[in-house]
C-alpha atoms as a PDB file:
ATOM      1  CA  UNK A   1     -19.187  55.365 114.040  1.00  0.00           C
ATOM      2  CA  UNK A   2     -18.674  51.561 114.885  1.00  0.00           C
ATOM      3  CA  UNK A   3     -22.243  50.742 115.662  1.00  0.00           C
ATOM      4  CA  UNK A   4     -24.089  48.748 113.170  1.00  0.00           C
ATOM      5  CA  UNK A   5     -26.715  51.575 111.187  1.00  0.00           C
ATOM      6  CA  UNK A   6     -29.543  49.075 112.367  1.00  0.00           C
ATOM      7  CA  UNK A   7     -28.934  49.444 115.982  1.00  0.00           C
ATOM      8  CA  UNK A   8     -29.054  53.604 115.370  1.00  0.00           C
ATOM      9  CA  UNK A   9     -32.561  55.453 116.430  1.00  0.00           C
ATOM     10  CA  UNK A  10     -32.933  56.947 113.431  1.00  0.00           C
ATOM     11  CA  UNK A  11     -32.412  54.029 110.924  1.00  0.00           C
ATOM     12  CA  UNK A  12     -34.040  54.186 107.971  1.00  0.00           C
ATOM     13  CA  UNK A  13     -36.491  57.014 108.968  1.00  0.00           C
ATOM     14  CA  UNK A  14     -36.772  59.535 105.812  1.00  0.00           C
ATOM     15  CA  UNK A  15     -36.702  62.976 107.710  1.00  0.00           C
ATOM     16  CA  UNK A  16     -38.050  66.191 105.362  1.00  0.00           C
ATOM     17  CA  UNK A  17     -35.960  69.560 106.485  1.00  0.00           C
ATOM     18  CA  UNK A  18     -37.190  72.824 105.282  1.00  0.00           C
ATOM     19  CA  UNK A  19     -34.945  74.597 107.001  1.00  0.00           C
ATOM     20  CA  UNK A  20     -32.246  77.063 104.840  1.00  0.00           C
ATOM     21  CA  UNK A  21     -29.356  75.777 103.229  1.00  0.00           C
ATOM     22  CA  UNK A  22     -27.260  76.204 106.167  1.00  0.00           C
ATOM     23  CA  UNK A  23     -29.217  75.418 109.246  1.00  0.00           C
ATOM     24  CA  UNK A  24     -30.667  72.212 107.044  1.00  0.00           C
ATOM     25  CA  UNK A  25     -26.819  71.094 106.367  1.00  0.00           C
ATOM     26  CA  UNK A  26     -25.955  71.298 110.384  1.00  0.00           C
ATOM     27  CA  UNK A  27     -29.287  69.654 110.977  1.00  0.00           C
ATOM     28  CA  UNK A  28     -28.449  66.695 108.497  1.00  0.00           C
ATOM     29  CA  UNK A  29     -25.486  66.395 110.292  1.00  0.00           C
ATOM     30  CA  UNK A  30     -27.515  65.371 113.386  1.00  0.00           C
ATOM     31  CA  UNK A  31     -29.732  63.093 111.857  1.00  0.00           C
ATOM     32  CA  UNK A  32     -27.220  61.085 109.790  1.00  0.00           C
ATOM     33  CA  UNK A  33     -25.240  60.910 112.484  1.00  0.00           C
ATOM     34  CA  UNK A  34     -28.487  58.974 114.744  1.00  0.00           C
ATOM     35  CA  UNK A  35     -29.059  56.401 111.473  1.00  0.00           C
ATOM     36  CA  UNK A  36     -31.575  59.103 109.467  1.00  0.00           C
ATOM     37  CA  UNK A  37     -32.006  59.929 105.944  1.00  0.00           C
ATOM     38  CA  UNK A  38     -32.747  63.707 105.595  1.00  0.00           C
ATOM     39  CA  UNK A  39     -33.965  65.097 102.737  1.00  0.00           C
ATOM     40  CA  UNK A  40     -32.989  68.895 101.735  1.00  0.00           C
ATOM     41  CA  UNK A  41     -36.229  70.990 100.810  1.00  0.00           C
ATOM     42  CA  UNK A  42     -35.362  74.339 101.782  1.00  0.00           C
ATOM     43  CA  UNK A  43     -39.118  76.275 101.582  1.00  0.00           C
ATOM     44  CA  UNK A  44     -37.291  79.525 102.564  1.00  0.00           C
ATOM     45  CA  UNK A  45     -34.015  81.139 101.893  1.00  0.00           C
ATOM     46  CA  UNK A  46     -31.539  83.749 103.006  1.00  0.00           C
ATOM     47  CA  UNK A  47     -29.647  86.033 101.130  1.00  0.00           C
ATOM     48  CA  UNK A  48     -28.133  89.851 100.784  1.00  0.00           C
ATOM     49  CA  UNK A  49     -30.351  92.496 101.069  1.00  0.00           C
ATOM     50  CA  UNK A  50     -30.957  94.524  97.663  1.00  0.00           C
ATOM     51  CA  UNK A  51     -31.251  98.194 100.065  1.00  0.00           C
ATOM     52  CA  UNK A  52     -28.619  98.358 102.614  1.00  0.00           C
ATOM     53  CA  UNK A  53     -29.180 102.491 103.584  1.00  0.00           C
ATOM     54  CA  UNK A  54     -30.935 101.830 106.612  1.00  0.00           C
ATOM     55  CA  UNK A  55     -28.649  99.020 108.114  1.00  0.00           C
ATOM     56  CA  UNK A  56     -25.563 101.660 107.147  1.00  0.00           C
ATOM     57  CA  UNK A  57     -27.203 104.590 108.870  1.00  0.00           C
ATOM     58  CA  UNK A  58     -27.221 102.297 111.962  1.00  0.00           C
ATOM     59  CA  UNK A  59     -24.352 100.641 111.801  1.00  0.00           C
ATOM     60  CA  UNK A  60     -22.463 104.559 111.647  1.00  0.00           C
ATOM     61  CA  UNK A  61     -24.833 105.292 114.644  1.00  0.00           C
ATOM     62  CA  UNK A  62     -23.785 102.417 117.188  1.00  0.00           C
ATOM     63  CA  UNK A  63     -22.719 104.830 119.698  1.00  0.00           C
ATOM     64  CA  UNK A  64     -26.191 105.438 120.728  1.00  0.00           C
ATOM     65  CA  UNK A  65     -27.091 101.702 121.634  1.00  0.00           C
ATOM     66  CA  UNK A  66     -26.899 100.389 124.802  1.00  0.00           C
ATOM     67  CA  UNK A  67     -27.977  96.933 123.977  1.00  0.00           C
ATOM     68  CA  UNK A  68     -27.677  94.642 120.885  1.00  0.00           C
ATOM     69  CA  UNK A  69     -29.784  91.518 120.573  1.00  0.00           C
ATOM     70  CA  UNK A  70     -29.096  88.967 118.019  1.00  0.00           C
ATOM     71  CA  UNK A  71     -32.053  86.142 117.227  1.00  0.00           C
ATOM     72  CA  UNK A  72     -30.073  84.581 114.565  1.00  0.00           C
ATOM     73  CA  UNK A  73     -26.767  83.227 113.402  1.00  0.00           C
ATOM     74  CA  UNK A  74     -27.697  84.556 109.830  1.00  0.00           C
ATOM     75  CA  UNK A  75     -28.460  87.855 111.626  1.00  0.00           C
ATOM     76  CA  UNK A  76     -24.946  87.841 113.645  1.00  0.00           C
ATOM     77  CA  UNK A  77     -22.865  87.005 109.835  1.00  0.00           C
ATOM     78  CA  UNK A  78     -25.024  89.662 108.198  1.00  0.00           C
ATOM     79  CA  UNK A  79     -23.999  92.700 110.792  1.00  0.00           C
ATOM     80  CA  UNK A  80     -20.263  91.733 111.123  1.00  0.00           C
ATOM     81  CA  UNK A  81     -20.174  90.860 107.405  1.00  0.00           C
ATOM     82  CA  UNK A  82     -21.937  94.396 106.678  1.00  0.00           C
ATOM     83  CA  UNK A  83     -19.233  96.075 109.297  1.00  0.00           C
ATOM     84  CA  UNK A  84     -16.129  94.416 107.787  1.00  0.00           C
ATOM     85  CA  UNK A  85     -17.389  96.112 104.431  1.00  0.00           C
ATOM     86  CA  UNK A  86     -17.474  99.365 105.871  1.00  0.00           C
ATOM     87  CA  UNK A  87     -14.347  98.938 107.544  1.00  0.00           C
ATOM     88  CA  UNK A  88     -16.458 100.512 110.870  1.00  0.00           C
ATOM     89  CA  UNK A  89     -13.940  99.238 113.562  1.00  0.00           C
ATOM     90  CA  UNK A  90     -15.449  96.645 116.397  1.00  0.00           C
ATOM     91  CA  UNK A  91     -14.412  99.263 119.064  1.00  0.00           C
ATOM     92  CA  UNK A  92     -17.687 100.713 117.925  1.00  0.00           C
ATOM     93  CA  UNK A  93     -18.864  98.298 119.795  1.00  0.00           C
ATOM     94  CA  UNK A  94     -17.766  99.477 122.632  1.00  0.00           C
ATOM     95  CA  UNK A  95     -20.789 100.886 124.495  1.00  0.00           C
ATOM     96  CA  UNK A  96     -22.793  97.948 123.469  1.00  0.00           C
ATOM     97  CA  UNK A  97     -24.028  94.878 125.515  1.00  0.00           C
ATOM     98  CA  UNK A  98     -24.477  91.806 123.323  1.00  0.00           C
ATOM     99  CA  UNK A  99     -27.231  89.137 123.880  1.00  0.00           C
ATOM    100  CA  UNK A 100     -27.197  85.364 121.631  1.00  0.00           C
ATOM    101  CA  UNK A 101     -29.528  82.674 121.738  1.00  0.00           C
ATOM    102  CA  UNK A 102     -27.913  79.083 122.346  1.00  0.00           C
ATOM    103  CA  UNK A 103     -25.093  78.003 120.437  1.00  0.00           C
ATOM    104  CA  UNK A 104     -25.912  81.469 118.284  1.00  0.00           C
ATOM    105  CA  UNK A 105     -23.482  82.682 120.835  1.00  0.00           C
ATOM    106  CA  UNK A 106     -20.558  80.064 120.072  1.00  0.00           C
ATOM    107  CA  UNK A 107     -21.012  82.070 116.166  1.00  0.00           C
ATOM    108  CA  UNK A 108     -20.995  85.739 117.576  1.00  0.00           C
ATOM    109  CA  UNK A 109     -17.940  84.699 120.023  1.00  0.00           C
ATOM    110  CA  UNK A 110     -15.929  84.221 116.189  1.00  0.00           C
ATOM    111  CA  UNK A 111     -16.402  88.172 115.960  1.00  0.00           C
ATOM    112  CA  UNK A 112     -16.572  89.567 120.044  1.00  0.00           C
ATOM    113  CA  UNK A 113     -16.077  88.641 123.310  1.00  0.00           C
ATOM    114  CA  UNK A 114     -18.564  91.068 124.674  1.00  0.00           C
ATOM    115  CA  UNK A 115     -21.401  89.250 125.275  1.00  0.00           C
ATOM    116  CA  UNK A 116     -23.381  89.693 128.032  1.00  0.00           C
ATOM    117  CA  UNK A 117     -26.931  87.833 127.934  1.00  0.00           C
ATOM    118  CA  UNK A 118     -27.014  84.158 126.583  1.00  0.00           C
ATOM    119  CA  UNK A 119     -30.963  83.140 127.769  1.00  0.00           C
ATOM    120  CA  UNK A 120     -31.403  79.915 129.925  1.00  0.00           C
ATOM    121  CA  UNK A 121     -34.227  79.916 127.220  1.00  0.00           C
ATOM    122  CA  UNK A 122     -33.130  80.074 123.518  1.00  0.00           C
ATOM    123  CA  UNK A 123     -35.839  82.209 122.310  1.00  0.00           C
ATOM    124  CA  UNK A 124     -36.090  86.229 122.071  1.00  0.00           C
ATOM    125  CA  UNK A 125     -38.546  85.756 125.256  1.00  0.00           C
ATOM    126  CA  UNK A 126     -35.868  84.390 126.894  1.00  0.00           C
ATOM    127  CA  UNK A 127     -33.933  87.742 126.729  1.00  0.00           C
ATOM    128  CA  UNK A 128     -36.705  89.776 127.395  1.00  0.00           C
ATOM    129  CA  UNK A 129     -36.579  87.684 130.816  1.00  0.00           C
ATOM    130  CA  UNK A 130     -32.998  88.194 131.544  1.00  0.00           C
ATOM    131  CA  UNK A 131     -33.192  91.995 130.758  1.00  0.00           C
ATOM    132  CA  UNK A 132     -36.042  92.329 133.111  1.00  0.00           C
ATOM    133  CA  UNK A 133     -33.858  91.302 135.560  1.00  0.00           C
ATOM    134  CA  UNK A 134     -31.188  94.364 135.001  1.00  0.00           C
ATOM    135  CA  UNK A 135     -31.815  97.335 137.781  1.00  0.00           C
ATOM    136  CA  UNK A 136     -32.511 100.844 135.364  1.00  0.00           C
ATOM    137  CA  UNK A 137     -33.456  99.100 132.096  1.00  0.00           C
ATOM    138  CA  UNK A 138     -35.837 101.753 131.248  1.00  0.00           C
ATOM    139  CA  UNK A 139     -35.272 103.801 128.324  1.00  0.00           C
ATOM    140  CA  UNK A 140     -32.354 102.019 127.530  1.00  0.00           C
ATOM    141  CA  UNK A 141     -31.857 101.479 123.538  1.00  0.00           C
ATOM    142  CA  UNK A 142     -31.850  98.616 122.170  1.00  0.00           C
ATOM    143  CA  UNK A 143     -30.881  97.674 118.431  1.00  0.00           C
ATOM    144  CA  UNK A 144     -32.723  94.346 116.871  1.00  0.00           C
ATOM    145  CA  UNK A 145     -30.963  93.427 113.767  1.00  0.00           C
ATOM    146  CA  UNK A 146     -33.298  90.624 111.891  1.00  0.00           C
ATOM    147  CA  UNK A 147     -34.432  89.454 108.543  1.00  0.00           C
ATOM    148  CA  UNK A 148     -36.388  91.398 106.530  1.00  0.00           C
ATOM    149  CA  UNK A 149     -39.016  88.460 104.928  1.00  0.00           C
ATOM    150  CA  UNK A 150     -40.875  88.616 101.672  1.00  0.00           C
ATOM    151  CA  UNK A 151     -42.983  86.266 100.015  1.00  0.00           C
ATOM    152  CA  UNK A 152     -44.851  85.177 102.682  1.00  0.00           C
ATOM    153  CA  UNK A 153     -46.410  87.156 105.971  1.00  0.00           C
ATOM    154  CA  UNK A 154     -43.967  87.934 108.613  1.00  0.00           C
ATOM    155  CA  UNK A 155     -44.135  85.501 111.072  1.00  0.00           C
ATOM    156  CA  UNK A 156     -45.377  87.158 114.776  1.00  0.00           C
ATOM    157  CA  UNK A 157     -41.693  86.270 116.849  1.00  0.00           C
ATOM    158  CA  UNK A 158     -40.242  89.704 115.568  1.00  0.00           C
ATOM    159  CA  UNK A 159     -43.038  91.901 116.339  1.00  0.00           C
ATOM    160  CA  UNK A 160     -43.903  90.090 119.218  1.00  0.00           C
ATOM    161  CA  UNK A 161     -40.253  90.688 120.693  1.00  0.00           C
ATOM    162  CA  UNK A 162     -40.560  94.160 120.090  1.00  0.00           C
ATOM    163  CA  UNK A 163     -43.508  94.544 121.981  1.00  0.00           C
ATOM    164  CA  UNK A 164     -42.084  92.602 124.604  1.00  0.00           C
ATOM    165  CA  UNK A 165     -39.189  94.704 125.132  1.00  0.00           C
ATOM    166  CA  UNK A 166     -41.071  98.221 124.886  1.00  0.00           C
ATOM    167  CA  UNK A 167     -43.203  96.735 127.524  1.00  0.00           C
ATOM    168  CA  UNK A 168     -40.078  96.919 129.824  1.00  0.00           C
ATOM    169  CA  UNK A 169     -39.905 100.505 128.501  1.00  0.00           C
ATOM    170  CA  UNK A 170     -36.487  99.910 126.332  1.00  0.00           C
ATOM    171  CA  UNK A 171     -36.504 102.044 123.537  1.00  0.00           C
ATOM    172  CA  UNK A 172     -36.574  99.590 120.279  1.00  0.00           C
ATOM    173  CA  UNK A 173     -34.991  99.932 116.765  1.00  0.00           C
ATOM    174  CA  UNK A 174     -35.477  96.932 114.636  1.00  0.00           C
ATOM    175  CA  UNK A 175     -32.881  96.999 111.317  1.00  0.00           C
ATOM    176  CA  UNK A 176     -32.740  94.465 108.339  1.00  0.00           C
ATOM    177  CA  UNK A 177     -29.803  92.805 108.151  1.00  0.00           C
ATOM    178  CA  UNK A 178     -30.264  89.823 105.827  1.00  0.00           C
ATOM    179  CA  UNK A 179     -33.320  89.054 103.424  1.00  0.00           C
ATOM    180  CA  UNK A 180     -35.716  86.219 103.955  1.00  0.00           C
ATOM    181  CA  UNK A 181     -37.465  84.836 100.774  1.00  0.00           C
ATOM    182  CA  UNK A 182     -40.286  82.366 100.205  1.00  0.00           C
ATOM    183  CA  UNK A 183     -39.383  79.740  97.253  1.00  0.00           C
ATOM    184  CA  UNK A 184     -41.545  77.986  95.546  1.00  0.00           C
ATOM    185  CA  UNK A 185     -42.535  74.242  95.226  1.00  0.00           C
ATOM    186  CA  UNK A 186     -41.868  73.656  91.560  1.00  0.00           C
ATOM    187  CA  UNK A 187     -37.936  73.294  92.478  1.00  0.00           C
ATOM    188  CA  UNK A 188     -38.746  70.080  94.883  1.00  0.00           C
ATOM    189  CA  UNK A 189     -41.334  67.786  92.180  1.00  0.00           C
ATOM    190  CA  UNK A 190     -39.646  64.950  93.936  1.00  0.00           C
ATOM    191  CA  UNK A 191     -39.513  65.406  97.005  1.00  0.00           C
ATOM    192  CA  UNK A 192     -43.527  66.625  97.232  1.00  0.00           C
ATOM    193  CA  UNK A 193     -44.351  63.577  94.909  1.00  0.00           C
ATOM    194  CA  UNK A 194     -42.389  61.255  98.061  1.00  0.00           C
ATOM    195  CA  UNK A 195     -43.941  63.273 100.895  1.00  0.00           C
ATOM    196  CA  UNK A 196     -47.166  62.604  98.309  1.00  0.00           C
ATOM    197  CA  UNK A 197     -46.872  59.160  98.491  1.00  0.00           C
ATOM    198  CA  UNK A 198     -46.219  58.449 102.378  1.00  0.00           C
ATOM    199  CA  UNK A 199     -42.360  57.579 101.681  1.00  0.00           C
ATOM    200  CA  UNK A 200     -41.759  60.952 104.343  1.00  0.00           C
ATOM    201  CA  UNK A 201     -41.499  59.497 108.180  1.00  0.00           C
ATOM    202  CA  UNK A 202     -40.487  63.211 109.690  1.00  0.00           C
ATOM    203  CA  UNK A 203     -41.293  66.495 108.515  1.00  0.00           C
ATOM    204  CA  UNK A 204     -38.987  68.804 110.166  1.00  0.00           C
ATOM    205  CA  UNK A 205     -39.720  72.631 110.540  1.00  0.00           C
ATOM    206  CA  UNK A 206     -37.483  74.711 112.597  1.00  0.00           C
ATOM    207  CA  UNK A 207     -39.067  78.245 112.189  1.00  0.00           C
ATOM    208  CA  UNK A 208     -42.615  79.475 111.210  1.00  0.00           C
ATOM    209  CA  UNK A 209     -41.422  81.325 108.004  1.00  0.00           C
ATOM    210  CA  UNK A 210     -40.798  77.555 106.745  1.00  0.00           C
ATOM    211  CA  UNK A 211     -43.763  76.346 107.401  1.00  0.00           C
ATOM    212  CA  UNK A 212     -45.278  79.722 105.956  1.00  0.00           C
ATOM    213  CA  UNK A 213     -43.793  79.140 102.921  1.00  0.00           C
ATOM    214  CA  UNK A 214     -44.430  74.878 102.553  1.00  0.00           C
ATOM    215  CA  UNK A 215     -47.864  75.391 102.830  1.00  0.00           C
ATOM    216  CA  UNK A 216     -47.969  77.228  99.484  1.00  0.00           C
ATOM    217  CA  UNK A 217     -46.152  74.561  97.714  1.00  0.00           C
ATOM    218  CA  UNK A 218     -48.791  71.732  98.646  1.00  0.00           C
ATOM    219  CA  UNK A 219     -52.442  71.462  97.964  1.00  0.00           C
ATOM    220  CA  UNK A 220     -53.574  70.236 100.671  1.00  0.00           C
ATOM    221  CA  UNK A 221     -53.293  68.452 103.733  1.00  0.00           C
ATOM    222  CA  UNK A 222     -53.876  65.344 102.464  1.00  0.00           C
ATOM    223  CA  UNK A 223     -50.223  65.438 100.991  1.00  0.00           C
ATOM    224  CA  UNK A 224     -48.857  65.389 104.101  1.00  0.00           C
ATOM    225  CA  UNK A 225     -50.954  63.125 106.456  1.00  0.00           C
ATOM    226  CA  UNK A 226     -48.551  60.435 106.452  1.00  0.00           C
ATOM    227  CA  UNK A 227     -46.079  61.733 108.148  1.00  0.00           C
ATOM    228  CA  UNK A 228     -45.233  63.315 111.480  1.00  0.00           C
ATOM    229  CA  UNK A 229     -44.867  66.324 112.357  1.00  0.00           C
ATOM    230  CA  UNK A 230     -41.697  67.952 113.827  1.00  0.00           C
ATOM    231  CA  UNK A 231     -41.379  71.971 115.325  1.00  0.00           C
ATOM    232  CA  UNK A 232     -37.991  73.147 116.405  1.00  0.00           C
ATOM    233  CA  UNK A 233     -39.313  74.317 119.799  1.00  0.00           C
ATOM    234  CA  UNK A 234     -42.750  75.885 121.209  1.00  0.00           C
ATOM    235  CA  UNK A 235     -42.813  78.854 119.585  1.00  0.00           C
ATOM    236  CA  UNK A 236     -42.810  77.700 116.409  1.00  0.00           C
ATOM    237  CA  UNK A 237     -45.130  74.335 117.461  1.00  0.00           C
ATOM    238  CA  UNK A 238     -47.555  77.381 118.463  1.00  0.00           C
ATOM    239  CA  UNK A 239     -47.022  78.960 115.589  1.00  0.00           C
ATOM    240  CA  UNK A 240     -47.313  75.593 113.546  1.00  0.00           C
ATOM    241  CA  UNK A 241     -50.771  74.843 115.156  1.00  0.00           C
ATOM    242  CA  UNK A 242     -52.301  78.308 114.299  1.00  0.00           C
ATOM    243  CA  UNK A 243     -51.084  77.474 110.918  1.00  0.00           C
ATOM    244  CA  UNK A 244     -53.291  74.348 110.592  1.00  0.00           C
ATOM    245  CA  UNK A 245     -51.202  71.342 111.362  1.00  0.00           C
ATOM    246  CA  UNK A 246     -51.086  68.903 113.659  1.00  0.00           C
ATOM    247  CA  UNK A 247     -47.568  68.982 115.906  1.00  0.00           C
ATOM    248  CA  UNK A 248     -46.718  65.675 116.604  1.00  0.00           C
ATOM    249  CA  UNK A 249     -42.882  66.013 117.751  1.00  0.00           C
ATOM    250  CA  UNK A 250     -42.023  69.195 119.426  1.00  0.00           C
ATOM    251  CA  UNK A 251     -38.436  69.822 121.112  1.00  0.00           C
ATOM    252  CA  UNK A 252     -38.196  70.978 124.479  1.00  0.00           C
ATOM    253  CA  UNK A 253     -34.433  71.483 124.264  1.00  0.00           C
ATOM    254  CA  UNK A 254     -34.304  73.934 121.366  1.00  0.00           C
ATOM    255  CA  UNK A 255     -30.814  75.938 122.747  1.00  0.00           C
ATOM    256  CA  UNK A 256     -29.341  73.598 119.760  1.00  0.00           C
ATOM    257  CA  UNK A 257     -30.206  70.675 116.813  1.00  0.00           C
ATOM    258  CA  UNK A 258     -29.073  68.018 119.254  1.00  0.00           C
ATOM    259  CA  UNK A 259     -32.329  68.755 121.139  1.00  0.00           C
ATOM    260  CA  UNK A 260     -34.475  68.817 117.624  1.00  0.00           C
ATOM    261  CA  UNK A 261     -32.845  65.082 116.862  1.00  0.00           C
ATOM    262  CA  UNK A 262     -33.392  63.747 120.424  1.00  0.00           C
ATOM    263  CA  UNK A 263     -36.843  64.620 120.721  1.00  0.00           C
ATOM    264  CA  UNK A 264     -37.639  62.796 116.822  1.00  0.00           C
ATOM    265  CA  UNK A 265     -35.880  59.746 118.818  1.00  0.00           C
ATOM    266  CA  UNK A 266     -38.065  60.018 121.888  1.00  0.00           C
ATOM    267  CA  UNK A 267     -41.362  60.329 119.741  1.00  0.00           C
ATOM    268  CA  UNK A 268     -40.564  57.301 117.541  1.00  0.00           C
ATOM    269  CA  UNK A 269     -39.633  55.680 121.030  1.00  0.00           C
ATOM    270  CA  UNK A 270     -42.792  55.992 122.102  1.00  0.00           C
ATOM    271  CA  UNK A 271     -44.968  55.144 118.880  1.00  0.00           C
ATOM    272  CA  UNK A 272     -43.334  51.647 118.965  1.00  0.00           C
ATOM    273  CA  UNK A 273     -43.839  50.719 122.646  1.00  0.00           C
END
């Protein structure tokens, strides 16, 4: 980029992510890109699931799902990954309508074009509100394939989906694909100690389980009062504020990062005016 770093949004702000490896690299990305220093401090990772019997017995069962809805790019890698290693064919697929959130669906489009619900709303509401919409829903079956999460309580945008869609009388099977795990704060002394110490402008959450899981590795909220607050999007803002914290930045656009970055510009827009 030719313009000068000062003249960036972002310059010189010192922006916390907690988000996983990968989602934290892609946001980094963003914020470097606006003038920001991010800081990695994954809280929560994703990895292979130790038990994969149940996610098998579906995967050799697809026949009998009408729907497939994804609510992650981890979760889309994780079933095609898992498929690949069963050499189970993608014709399997066949009788199966595919839904993505955002630029979730730009991933799954790498493994199938047959995807037929991408939410105006990047959230699993959002399909619930598009499936509404579809004349003889009922008793449809639909397969949710999402993290299994340990270490910390499952966050509530899982079960509340499910609820959701057996409210429009769909019948609901919910699979691990990929495992969720809570780390702990005694791999980040340094970056707690500069979060500590006030050096942290943006603290940047983009799910609950993140958020879940930082809150073990401080003491209290005194070590992070000195900095703002950023959610990935109302749900997890919501989710954020039943937690305890105060949600100072909050994304209305949260189909992709680019959103997440623009509204940490807007907010320091508005603190300097």
């Amino acid at each position: 980029m030719l313009i000068p770093s000062h003249n960036l949004p972002l310059f010189r702000k010192r922006v916390l992510i907690t988000a996983p490896r990968a989602y934290g690299a892609r946001l980094s990305e963003k914020i470097i890109y606006q003038g920001g220093l991010p800081l990695l401090m994954p809280t929560i990772e994703t990895c292979f699931l130790e038990d994969y019997q149940p996610l098998d017995f579906v995967l050799n069962n697809l026949s009998q799902y009408h729907w497939i809805a994804f609510t992650s790019r981890h979760g889309i890698e994780a079933f095609f990954q898992r498929l690949n290693t069963l050499k189970i064919p993608r014709d399997f697929l066949k009788n199966c309508q595919l839904c993505a959130l955002g630029k979730d669906a730009e991933k799954l489009l790498e493994f199938t074009d047959i995807i037929r619900i991408i939410p105006r709303e990047s959230s699993p509401q959002g399909i619930v509100e598009e499936l509404a919409k579809i004349p003889d829903i009922q008793h449809q079956s639909i397969l949710l394939p999402v993290p299994l999460v340990v270490g910390i309580p499952e966050p509530d945008i899982v079960p509340n989906f499910v609820m959701a869609l057996q409210k429009l009388q769909l019948n609901v099977t919910r699979v691990p694909v990929y495992l969720t795990r809570a780390l702990t704060g005694d791999l980040y002394p340094l970056e707690l100690s500069l979060l500590r110490l006030g050096k942290i402008d943006i603290l940047a959450f983009s799910s609950t389980a993140e958020i879940e899981s930082f809150l073990r590795m401080v003491d209290s909220p005194v070590d992070y009062q000195k900095c703002a607050i950023a959610c990935f999007g109302p749900y997890t803002a919501a989710n954020a504020e039943k937690l305890g914290l105060t949600v100072d930045i909050c994304a209305e656009n949260f189909s992709s990062f680019d959103g997440f970055v623009d509204a940490m510009i807007q907010w320091l827009n508005r603190s300097f005016i």
